[in-house]
N, C-alpha and C. Protein backbone atom coordinates (compact mmCIF):
# COMPACT_ATOMS: atom_id res chain seq x y z
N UNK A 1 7.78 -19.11 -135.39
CA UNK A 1 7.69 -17.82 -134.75
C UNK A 1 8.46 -16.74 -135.51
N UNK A 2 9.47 -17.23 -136.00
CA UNK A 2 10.01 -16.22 -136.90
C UNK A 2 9.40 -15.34 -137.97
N UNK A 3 9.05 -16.65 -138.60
CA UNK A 3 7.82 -15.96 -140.16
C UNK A 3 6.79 -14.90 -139.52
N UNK A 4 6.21 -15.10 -137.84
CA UNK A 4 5.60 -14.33 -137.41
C UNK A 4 5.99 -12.51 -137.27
N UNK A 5 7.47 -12.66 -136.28
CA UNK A 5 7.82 -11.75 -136.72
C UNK A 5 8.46 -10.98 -137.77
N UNK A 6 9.02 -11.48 -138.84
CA UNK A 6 9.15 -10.86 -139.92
C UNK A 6 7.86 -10.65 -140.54
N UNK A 7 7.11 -10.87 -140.74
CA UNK A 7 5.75 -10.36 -141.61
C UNK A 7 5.23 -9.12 -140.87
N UNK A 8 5.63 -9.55 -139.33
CA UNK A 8 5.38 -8.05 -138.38
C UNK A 8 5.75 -7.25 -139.18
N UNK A 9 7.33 -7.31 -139.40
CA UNK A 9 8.58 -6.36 -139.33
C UNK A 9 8.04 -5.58 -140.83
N UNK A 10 7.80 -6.03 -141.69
CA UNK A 10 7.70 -6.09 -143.07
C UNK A 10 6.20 -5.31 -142.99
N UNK A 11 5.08 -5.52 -142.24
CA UNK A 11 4.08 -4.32 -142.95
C UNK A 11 4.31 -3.54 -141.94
N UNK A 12 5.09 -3.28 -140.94
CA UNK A 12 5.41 -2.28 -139.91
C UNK A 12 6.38 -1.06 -140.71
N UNK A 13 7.47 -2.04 -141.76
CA UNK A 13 8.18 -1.25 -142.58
C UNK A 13 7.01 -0.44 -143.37
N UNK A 14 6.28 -0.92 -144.13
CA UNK A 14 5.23 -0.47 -144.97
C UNK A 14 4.22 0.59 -144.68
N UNK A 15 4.34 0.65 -143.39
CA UNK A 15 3.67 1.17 -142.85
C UNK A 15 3.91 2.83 -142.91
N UNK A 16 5.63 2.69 -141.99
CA UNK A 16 6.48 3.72 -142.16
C UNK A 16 7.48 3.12 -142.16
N UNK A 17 8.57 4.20 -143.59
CA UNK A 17 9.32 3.13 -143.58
C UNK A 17 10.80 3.56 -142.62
N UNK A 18 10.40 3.61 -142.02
CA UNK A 18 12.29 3.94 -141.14
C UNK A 18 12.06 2.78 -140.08
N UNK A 19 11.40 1.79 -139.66
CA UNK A 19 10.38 1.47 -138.85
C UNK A 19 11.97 0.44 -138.37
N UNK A 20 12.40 -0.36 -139.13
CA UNK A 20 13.58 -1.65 -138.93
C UNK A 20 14.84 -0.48 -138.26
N UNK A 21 15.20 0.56 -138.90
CA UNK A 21 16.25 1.20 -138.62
C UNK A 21 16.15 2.04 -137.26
N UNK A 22 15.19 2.14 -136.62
CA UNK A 22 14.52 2.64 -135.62
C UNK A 22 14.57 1.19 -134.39
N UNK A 23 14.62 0.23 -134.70
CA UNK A 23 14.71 -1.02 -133.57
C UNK A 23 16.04 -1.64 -133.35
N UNK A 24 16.45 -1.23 -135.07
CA UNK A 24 17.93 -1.02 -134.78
C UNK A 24 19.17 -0.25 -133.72
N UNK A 25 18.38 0.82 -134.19
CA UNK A 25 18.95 1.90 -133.30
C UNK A 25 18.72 1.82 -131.86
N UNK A 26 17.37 1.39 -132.21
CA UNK A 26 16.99 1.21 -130.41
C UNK A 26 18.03 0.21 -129.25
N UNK A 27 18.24 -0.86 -130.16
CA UNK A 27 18.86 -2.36 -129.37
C UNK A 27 19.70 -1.87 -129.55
N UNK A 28 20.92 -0.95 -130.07
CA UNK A 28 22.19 -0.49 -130.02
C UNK A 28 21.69 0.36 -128.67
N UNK A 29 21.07 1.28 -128.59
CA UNK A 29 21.41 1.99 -127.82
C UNK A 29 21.21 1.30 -126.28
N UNK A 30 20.48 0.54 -126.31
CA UNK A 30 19.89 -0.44 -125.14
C UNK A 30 21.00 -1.28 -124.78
N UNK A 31 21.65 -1.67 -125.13
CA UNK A 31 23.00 -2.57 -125.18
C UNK A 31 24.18 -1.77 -124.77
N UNK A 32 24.21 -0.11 -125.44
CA UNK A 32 25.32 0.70 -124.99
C UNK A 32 25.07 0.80 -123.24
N UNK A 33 23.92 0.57 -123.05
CA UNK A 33 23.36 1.30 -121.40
C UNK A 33 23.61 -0.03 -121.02
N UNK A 34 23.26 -1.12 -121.05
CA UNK A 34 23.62 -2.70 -120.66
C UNK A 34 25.12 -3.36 -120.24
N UNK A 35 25.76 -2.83 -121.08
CA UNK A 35 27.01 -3.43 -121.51
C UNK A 35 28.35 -3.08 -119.80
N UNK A 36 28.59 -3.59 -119.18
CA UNK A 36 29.69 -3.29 -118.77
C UNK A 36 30.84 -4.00 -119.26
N UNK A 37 32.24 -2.87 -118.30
CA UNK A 37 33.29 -3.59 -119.14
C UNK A 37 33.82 -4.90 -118.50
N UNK A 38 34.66 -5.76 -119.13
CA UNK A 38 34.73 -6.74 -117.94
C UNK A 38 35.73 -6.25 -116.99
N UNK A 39 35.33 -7.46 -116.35
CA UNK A 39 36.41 -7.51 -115.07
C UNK A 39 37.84 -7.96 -115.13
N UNK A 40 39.10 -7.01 -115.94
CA UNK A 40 40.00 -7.46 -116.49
C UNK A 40 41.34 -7.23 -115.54
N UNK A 41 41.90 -8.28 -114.97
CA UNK A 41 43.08 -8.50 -114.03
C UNK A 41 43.97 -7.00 -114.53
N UNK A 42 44.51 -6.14 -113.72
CA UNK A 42 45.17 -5.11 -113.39
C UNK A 42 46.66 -5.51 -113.39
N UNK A 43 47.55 -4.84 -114.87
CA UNK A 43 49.09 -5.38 -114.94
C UNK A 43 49.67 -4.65 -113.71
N UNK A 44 50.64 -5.27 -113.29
CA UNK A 44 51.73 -5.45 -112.59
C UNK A 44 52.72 -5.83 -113.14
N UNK A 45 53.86 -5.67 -111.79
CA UNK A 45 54.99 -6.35 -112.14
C UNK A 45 55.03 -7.74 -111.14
N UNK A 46 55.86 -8.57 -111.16
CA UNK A 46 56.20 -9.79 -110.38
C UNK A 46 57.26 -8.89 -109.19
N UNK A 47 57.11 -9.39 -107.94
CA UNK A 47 58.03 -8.87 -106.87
C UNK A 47 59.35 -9.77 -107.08
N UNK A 48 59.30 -10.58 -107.74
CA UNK A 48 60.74 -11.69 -107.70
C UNK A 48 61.70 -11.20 -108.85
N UNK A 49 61.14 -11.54 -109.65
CA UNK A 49 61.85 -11.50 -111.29
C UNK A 49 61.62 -10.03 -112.41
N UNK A 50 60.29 -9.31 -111.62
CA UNK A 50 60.22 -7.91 -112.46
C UNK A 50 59.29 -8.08 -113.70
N UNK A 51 58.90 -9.22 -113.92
CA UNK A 51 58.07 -9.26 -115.21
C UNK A 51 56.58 -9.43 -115.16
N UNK A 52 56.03 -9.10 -116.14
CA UNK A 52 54.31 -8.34 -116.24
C UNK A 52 53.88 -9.28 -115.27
N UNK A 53 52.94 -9.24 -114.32
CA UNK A 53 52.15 -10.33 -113.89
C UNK A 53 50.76 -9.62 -113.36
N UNK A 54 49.75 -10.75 -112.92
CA UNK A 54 48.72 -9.58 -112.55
C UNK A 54 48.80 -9.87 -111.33
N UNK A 55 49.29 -10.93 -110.65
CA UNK A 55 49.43 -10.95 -108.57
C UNK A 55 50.47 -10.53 -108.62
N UNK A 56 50.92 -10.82 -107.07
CA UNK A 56 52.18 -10.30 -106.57
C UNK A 56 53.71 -11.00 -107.28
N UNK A 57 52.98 -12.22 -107.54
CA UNK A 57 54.28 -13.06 -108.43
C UNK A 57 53.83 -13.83 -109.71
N UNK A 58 54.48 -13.91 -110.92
CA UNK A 58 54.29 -14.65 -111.91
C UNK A 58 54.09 -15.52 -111.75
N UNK A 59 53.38 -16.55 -112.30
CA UNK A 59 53.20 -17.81 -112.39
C UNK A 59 54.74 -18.60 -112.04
N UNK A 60 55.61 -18.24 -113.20
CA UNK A 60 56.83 -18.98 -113.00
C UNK A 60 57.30 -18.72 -111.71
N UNK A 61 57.29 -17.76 -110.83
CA UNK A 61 58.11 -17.54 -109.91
C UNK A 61 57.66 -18.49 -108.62
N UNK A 62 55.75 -18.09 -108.65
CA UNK A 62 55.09 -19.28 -107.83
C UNK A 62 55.62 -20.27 -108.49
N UNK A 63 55.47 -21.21 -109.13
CA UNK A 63 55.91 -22.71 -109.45
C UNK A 63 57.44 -22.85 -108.59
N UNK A 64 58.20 -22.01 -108.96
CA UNK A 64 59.61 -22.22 -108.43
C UNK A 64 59.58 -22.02 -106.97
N UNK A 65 58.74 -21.18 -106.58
CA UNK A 65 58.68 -21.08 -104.97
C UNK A 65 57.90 -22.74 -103.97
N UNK A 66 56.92 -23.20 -104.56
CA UNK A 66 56.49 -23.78 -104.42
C UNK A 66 57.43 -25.12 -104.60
N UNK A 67 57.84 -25.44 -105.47
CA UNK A 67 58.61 -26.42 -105.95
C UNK A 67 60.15 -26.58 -104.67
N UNK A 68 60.19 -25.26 -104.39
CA UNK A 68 61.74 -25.22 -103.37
C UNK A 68 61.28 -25.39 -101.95
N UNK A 69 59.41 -25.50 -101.86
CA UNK A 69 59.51 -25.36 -100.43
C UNK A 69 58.62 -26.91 -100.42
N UNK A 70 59.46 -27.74 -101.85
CA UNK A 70 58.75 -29.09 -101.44
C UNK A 70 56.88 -29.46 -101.36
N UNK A 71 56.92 -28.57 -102.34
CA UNK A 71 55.29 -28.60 -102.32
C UNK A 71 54.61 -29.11 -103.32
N UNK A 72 54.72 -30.08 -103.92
CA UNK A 72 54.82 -30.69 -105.62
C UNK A 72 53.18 -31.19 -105.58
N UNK A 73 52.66 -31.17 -104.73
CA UNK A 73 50.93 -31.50 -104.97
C UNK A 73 50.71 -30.65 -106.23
N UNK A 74 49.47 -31.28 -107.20
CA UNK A 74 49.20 -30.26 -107.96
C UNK A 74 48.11 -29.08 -107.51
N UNK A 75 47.06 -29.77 -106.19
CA UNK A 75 46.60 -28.70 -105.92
C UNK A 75 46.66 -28.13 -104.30
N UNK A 76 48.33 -27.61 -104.83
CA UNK A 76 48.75 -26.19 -103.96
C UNK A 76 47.68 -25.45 -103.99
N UNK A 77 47.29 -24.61 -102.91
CA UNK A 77 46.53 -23.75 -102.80
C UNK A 77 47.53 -22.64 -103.45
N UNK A 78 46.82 -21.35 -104.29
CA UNK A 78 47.51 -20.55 -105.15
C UNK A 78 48.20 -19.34 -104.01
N UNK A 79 47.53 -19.36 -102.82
CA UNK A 79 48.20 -18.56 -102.11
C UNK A 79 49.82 -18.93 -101.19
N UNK A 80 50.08 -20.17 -101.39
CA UNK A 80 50.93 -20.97 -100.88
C UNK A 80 52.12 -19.88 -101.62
N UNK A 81 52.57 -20.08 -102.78
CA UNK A 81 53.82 -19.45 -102.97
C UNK A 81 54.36 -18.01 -102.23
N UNK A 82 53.11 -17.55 -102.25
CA UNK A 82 53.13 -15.83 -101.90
C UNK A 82 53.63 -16.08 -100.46
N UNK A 83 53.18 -17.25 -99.67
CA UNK A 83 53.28 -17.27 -98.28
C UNK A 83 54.55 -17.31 -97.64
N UNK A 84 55.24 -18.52 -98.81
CA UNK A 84 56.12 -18.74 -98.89
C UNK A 84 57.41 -18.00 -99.10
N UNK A 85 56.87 -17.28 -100.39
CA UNK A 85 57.77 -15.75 -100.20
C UNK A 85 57.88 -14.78 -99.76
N UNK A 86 57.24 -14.67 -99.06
CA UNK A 86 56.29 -13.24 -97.39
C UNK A 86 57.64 -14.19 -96.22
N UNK A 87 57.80 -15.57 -95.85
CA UNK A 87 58.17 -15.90 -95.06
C UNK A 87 59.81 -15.50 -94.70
N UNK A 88 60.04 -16.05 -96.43
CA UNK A 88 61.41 -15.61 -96.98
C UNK A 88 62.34 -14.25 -96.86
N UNK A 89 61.50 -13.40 -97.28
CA UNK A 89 61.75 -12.32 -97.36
C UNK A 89 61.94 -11.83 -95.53
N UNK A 90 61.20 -12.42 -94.65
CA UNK A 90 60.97 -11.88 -93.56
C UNK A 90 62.31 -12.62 -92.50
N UNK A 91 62.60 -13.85 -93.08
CA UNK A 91 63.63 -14.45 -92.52
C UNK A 91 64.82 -13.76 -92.79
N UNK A 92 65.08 -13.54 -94.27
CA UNK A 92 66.36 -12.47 -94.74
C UNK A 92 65.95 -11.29 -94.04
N UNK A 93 65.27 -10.42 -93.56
CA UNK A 93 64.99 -9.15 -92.79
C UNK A 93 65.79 -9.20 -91.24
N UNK A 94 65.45 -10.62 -90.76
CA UNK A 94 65.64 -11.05 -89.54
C UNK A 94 67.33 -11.02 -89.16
N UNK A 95 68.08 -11.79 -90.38
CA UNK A 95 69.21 -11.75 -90.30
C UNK A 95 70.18 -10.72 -90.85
């Protein structure tokens, strides 16, 4: 199928020749209208420790939260630490 379309491409050039730079242009511009950007996690800071994160807490800070409230499964649900530190925070409020 290839040889098919290149022999296209080739007396289409011949034909007129801007003909390749013109499909070129085209699939660029078709791709500019196509293209979104991705969906790229939004920096933050960590509420614990202050450092870049994209949730409410770094990775390290979840592990350590998790780890202190005896939760050593590996699959913690990822919202567990946060819960954990929502609880915390609300107990120190209390007293």
């Amino acid at each position: 199928y290839r040889g098919y379309a290149r022999e296209f491409l080739k007396e289409a050039e011949r034909i007129k020749g801007l003909t390749m730079r013109h499909i070129i242009d085209s699939a660029d511009l078709a791709l500019q209208h196509c293209k979104q950007p991705p969906n790229m996690p939004v920096k933050g800071v960590c509420g614990r420790c202050g450092h870049v994160a994209s949730q409410a807490l770094c990775k390290a800070c979840a592990l350590l939260l998790t780890l202190d409230a005896g939760l050593t499964s590996a699959h913690t649900p990822t919202h567990t630490p946060l819960h954990v530190h929502s609880q915390r925070q609300a107990q120190a409020a209390q007293a």
